[in-house]
Protein backbone atom coordinates (compact mmCIF):
# COMPACT_ATOMS: atom_id res chain seq x y z
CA UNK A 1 -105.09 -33.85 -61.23
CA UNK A 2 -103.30 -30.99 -58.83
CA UNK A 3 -103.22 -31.55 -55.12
CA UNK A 4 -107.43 -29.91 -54.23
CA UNK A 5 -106.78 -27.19 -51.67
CA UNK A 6 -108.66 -27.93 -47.85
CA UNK A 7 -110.82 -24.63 -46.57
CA UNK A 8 -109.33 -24.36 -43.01
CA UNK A 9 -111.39 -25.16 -39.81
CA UNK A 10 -113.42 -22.73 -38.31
CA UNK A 11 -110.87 -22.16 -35.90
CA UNK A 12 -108.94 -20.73 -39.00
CA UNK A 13 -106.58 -23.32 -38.98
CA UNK A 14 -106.41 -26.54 -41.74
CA UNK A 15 -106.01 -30.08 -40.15
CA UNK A 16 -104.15 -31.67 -43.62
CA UNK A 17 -103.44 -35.65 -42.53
CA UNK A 18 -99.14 -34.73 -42.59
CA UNK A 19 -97.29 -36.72 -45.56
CA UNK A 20 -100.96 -37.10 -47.63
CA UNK A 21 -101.65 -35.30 -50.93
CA UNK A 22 -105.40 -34.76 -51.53
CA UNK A 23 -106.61 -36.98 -54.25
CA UNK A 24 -110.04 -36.52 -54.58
CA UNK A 25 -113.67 -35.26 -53.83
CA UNK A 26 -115.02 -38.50 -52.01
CA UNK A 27 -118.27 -37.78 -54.02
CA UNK A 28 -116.01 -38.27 -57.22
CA UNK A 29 -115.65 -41.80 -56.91
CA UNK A 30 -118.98 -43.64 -56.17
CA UNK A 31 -118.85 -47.00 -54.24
CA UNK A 32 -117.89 -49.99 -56.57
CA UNK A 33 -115.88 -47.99 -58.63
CA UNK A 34 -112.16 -46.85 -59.46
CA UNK A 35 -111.09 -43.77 -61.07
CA UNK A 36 -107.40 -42.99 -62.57
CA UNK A 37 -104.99 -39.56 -61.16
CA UNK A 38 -101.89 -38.67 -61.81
CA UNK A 39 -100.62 -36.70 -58.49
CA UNK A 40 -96.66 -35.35 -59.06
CA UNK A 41 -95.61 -38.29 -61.29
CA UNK A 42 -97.70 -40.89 -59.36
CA UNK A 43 -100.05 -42.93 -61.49
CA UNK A 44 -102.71 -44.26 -58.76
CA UNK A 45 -105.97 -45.97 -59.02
CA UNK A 46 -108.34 -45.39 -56.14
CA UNK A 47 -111.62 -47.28 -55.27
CA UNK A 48 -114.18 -47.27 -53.30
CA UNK A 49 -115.93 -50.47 -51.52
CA UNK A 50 -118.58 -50.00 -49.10
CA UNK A 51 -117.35 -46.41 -48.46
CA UNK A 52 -114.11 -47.06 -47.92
CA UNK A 53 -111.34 -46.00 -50.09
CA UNK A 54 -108.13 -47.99 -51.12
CA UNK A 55 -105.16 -46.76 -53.37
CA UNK A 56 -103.01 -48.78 -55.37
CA UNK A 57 -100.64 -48.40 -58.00
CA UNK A 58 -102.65 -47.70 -61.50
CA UNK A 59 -99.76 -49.39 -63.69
CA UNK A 60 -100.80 -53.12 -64.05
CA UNK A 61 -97.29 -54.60 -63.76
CA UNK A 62 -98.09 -57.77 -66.62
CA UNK A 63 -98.56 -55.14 -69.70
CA UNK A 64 -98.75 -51.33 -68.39
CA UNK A 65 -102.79 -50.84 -68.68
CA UNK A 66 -104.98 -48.50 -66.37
CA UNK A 67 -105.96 -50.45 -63.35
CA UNK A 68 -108.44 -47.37 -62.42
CA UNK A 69 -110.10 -48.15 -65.89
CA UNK A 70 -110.71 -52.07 -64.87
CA UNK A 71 -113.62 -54.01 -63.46
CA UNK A 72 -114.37 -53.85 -59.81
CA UNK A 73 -116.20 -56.78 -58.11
CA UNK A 74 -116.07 -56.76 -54.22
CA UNK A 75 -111.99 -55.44 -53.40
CA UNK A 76 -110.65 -57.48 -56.51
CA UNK A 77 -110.30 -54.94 -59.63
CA UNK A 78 -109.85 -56.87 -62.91
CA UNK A 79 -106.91 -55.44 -65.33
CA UNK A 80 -108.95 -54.02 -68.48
CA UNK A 81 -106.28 -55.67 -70.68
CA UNK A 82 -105.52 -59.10 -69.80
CA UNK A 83 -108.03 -59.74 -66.61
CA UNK A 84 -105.01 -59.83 -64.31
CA UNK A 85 -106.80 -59.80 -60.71
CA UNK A 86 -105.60 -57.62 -57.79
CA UNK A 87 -107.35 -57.30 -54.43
CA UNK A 88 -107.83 -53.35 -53.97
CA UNK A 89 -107.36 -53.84 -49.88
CA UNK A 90 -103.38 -55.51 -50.20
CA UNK A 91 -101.88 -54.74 -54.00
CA UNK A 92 -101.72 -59.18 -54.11
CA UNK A 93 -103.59 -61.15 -56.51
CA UNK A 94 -106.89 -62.53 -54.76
CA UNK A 95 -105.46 -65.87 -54.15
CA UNK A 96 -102.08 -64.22 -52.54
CA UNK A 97 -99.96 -64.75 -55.66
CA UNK A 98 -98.77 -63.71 -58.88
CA UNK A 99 -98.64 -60.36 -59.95
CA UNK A 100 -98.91 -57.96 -57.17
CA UNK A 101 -99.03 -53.63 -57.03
CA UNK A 102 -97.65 -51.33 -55.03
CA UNK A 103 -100.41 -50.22 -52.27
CA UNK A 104 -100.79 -46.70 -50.71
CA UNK A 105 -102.41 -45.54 -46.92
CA UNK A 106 -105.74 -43.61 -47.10
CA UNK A 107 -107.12 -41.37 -45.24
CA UNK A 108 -110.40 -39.28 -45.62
CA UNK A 109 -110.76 -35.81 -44.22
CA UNK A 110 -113.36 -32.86 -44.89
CA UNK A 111 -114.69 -34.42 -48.08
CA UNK A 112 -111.50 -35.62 -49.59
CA UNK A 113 -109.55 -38.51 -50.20
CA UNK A 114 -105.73 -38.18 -48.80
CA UNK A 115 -103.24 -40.53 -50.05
CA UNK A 116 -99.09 -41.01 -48.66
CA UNK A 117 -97.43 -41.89 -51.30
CA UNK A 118 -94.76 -43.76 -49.29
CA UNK A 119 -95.61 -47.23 -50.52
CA UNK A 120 -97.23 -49.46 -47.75
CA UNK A 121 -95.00 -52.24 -46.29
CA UNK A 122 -96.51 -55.78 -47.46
CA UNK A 123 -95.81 -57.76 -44.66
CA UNK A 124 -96.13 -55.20 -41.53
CA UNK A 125 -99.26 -53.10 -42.62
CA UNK A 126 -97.02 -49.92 -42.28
């Protein structure tokens, strides 16, 4: 998917979140769901609980499958391959351990879904 182009405000000037790619139409990824993109070389799987949205890496890090293609129950998306568990709101298996994938800061604006692809620090939140 290519970066989706934002109309600009009525002032005539766009208000694009600075370092975030758009991602999506919010209305293309209904609540309890994920959905697979591929943004510049970035695989990502975004979700959405309770209309919020949450980026991680898509790559499960075990054996490689689509984490966007997985089961979603609550924030903890099961791997499609294996059933490898990762919690959607921190990249860390739901029990803090194990496996763990790369997280990404979210931001919704106008209708879309904005993503920084800097990866989120684990331990700060930034």
């Amino acid at each position: 998917m290519t970066q989706i182009p934002i109309e600009p405000t009525k002032s005539g000037a766009s208000s694009v979140p600075v370092g975030y790619t758009s991602v999506a139409k919010c209305e293309d990824v209904p609540d309890g769901e994920g959905r697979s993109y591929k943004i510049g070389g970035k695989s990502i799987a975004l979700f959405r609980v309770r209309d919020r949205f949450y980026a991680i890496n898509n790559i499960c890090p075990h054996q490689g499958a689509s984490l966007g293609k997985g089961k979603l129950k609550g924030y903890i998306v099961s791997c499609p391959l294996h059933d490898q568990q990762f919690d959607v709101r921190s990249g860390f298996g739901p029990d803090g351990g194990g496996y763990c994938v790369v997280r990404y800061d979210v931001k919704v604006y106008d209708g879309y879904v904005w993503v920084n692809f800097k990866p989120k620090d684990w331990f700060s939140g930034e």
